[in-house]
Protein backbone atom coordinates (compact mmCIF):
# COMPACT_ATOMS: atom_id res chain seq x y z
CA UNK A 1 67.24 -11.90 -28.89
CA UNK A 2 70.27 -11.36 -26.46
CA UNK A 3 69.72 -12.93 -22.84
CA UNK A 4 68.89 -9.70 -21.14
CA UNK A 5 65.85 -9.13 -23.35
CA UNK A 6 64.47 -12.54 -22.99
CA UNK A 7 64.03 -12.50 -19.39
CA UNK A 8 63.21 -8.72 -19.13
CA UNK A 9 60.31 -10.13 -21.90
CA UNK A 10 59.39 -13.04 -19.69
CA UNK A 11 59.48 -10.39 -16.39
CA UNK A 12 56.84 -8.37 -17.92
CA UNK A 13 55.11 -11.27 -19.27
CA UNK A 14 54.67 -12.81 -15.78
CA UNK A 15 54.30 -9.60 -13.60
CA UNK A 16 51.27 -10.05 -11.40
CA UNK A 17 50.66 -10.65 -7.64
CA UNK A 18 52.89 -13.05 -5.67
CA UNK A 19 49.02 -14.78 -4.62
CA UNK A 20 47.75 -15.01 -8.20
CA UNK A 21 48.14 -18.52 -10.14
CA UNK A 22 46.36 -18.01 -13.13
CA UNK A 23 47.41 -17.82 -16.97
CA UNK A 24 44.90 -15.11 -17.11
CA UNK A 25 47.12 -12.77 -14.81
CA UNK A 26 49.89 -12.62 -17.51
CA UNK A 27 50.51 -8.68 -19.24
CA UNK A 28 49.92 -9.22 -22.92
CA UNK A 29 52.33 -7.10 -25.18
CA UNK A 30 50.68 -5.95 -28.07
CA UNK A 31 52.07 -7.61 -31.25
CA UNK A 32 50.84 -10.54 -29.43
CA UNK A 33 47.04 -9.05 -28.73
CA UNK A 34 47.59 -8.65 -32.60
CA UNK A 35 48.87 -11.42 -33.42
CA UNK A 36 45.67 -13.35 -31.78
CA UNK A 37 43.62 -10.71 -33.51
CA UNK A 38 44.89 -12.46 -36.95
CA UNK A 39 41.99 -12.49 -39.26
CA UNK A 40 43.74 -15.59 -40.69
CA UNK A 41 43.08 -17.77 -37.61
CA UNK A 42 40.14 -20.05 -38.75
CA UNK A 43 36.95 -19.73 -36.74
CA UNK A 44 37.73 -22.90 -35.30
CA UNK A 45 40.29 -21.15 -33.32
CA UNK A 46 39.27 -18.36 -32.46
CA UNK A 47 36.17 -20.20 -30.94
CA UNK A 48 38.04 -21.62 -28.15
CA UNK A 49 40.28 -18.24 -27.06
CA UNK A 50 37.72 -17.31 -24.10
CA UNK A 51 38.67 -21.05 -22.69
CA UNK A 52 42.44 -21.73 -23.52
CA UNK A 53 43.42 -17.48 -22.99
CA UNK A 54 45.71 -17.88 -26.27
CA UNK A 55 47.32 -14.22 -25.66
CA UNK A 56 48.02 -14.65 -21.83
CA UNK A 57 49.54 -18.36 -22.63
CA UNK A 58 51.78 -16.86 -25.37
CA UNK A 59 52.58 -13.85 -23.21
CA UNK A 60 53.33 -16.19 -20.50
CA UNK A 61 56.49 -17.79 -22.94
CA UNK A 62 58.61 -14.58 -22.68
CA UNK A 63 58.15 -14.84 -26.98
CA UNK A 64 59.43 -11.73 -29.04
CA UNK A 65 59.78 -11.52 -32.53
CA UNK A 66 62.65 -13.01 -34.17
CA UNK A 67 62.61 -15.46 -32.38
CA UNK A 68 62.77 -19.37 -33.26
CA UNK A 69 60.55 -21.32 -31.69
CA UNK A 70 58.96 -25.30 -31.70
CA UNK A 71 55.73 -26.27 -31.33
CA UNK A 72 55.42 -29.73 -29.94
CA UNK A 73 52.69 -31.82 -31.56
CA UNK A 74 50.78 -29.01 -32.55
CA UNK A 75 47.69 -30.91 -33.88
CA UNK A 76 45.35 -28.01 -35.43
CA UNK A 77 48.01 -26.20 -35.46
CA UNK A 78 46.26 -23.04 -32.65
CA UNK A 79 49.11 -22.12 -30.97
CA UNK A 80 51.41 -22.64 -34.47
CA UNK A 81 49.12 -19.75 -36.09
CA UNK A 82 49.96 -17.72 -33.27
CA UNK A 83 53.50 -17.83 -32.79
CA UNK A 84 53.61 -17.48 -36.08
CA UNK A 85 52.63 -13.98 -36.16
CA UNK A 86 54.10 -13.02 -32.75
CA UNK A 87 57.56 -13.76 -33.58
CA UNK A 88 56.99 -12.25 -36.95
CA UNK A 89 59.24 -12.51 -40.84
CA UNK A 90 62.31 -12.41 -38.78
CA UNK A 91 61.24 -15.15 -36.68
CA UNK A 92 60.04 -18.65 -37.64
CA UNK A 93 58.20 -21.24 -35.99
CA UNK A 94 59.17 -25.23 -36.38
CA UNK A 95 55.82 -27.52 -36.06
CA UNK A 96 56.89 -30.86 -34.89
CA UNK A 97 54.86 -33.80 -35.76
CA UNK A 98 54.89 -37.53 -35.28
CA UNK A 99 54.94 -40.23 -38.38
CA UNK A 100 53.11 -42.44 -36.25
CA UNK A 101 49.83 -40.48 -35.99
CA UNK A 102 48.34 -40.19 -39.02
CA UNK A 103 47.35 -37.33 -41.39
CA UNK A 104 45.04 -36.04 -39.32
CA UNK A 105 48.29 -35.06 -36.93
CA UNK A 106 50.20 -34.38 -39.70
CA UNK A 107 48.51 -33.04 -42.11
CA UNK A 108 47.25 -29.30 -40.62
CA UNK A 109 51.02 -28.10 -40.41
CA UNK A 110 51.60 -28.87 -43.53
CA UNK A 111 48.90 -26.95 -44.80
CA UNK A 112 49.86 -24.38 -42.25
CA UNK A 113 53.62 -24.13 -43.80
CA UNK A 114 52.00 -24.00 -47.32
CA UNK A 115 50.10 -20.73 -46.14
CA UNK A 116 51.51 -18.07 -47.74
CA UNK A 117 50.38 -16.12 -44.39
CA UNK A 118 52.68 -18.07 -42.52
CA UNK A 119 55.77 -18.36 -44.69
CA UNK A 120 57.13 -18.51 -41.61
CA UNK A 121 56.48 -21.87 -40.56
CA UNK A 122 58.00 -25.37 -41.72
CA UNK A 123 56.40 -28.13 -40.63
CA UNK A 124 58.89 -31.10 -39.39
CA UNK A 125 57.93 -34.29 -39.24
CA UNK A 126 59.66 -37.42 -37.32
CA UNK A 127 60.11 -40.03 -34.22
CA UNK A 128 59.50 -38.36 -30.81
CA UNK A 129 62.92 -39.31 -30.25
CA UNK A 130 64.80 -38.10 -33.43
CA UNK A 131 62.90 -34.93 -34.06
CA UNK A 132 65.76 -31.79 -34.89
CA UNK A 133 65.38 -28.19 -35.86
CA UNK A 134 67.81 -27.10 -38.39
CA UNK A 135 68.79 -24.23 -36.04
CA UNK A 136 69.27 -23.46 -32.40
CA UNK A 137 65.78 -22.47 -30.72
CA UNK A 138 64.74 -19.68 -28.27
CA UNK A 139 61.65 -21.31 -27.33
CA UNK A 140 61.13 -25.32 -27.16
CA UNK A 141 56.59 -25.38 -26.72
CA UNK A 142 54.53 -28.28 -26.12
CA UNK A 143 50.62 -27.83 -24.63
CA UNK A 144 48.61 -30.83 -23.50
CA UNK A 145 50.95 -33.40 -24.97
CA UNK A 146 53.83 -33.95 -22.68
CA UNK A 147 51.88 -35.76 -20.23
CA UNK A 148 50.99 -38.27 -23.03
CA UNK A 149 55.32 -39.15 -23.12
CA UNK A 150 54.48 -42.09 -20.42
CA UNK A 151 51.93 -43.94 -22.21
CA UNK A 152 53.61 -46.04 -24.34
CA UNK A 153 51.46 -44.85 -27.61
CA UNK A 154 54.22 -44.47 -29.09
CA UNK A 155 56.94 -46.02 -26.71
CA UNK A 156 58.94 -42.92 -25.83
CA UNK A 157 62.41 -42.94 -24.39
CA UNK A 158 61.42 -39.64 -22.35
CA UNK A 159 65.29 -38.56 -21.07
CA UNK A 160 66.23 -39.20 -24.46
CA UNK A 161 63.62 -36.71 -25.39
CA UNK A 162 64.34 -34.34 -23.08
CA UNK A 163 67.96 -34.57 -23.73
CA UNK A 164 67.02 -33.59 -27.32
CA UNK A 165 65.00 -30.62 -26.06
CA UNK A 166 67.79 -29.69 -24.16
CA UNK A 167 70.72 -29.91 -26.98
CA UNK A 168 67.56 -27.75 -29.61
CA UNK A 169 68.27 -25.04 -27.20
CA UNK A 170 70.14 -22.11 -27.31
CA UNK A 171 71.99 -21.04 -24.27
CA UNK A 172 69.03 -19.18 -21.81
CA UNK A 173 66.55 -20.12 -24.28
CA UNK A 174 63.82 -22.29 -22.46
CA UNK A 175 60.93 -24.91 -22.84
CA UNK A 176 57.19 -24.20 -21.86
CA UNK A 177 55.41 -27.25 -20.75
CA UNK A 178 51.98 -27.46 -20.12
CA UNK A 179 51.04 -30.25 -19.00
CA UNK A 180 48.50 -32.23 -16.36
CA UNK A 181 48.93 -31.05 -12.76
CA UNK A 182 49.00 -33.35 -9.62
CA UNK A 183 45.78 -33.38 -9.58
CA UNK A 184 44.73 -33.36 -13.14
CA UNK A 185 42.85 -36.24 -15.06
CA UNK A 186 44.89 -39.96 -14.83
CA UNK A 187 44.26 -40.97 -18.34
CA UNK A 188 43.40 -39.30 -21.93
CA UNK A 189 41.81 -40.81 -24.85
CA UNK A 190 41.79 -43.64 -22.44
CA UNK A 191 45.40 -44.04 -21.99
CA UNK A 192 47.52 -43.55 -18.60
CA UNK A 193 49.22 -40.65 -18.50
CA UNK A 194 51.54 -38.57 -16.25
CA UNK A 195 50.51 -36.10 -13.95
CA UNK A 196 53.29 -33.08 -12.69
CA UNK A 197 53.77 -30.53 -10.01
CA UNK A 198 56.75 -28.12 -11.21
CA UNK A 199 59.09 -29.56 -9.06
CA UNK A 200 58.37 -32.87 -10.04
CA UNK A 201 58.77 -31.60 -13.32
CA UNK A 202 62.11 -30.38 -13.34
CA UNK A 203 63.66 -33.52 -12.02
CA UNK A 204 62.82 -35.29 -15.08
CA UNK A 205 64.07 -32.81 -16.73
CA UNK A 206 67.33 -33.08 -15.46
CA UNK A 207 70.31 -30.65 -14.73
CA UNK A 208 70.69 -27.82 -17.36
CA UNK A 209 67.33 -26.33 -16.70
CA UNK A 210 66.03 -24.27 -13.85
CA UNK A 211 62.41 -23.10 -13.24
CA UNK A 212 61.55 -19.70 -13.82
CA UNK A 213 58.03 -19.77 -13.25
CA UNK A 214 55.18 -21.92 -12.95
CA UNK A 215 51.37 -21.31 -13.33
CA UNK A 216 48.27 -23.87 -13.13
CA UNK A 217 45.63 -23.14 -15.58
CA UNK A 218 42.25 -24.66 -15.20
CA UNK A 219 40.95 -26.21 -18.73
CA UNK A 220 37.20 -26.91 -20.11
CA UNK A 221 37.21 -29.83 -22.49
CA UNK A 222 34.68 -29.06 -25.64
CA UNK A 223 32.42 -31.81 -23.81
CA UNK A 224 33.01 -29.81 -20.84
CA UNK A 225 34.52 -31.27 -17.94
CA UNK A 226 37.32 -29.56 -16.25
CA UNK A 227 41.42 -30.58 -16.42
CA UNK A 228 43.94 -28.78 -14.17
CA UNK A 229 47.20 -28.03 -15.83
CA UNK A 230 50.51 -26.70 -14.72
CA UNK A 231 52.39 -24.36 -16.83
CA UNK A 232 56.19 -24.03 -16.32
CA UNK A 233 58.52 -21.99 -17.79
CA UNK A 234 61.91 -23.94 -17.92
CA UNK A 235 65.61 -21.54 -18.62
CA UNK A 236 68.34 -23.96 -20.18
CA UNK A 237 71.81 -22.89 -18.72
CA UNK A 238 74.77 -25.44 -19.45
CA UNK A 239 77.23 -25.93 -17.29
């Protein structure tokens, strides 16, 4: 997708009152509305779309299909499945997972990439630190894992990391972090983690990005206790 059409996609994506914070204020296009709709999504999906808004949260990405994208530790693979679909057989979606982790990280993109539904997906597997697409990305994605980067389970060099977002990039292509706000939870699965506002955000990621957006969205656990996230939408520019 040229430059132009990525941000006029992320414009309409993230039109909605200057007051209005919410993921649920994003315009949905509809081959993503369709692409949520997939009757291949298992039920244990679609069973949490009323509480993590999968449509508005892809919407809110500026996604279109054909495009290349990376999913970030993408665990069950949800948001895999989706972007899948959204960026369609001209597209193709990268899940990235760690060795460390076990199969039960591991496993459900492989099984994902062996879909013949999803043909479009490989599944990628390696350090935090040494991961690689074997192409230049659009979109770099990662939900409810980037504040885990501090914890030291695994030790994480994060600039590194974020240098290695940065060089996956095509130029104007961007990262979507969501990740724990200022004041969302201060550990998970009993571990420390970091907590961002956007600005504090973009300093650790470093020059070559500038923020386009950011949104908080307000997540329900399955055991049901609340956890405020930030959403940011991150353009990488070179010098």
């Amino acid at each position: 997708m040229t430059t132009p059409a990525r941000w006029a996609a992320i414009a309409l994506a993230l039109a909605m009152p200057a007051a209005a914070t919410s993921l649920a204020h994003a315009a949905v296009p509809a081959y993503i509305s369709a692409a949520v709709a997939d009757s291949h999504r298992p039920e244990a999906d679609t069973k949490r779309d009323a509480n993590r808004k999968p449509a508005e949260s892809v919407a809110f990405t500026g996604v279109k299909p054909g495009d290349k994208v990376a999913d970030f530790i993408p665990s069950s693979g949800y948001f895999t499945r989706i972007f899948a679909k959204a960026v369609g057989p001209t597209g193709h979606v990268y899940a990235l997972t760690h060795p460390d982790w076990g199969a039960e990280e591991i496993d459900p993109a492989k099984a994902i990439a062996a879909d013949p539904a999803y043909g479009n997906v490989t599944a990628l597997n390696a350090k935090i630190n040494d991961f690689a697409a074997p192409e230049k990305l659009d979109i770099f994605w990662t939900s409810q894992n980037y504040h885990d980067l501090h914890n030291g389970d695994p030790v994480v060099d994060v600039p590194a990391f974020n240098k290695r977002v940065f060089d996956a990039l095509k130029p104007g292509g961007v990262v979507v972090i969501g990740t724990f706000a200022e004041d969302g939870p201060l550990k998970c699965s009993g571990l420390d983690v970091a907590r961002y506002t956007a600005a504090q955000l973009m300093a650790e990621l470093g020059d070559g990005f500038t923020l386009v957006t950011s949104r908080r969205h307000q997540h329900t656990t399955p055991w049901g206790a609340p956890q405020a996230f930030t959403f940011c939408v991150c353009r990488f520019q070179p010098a």
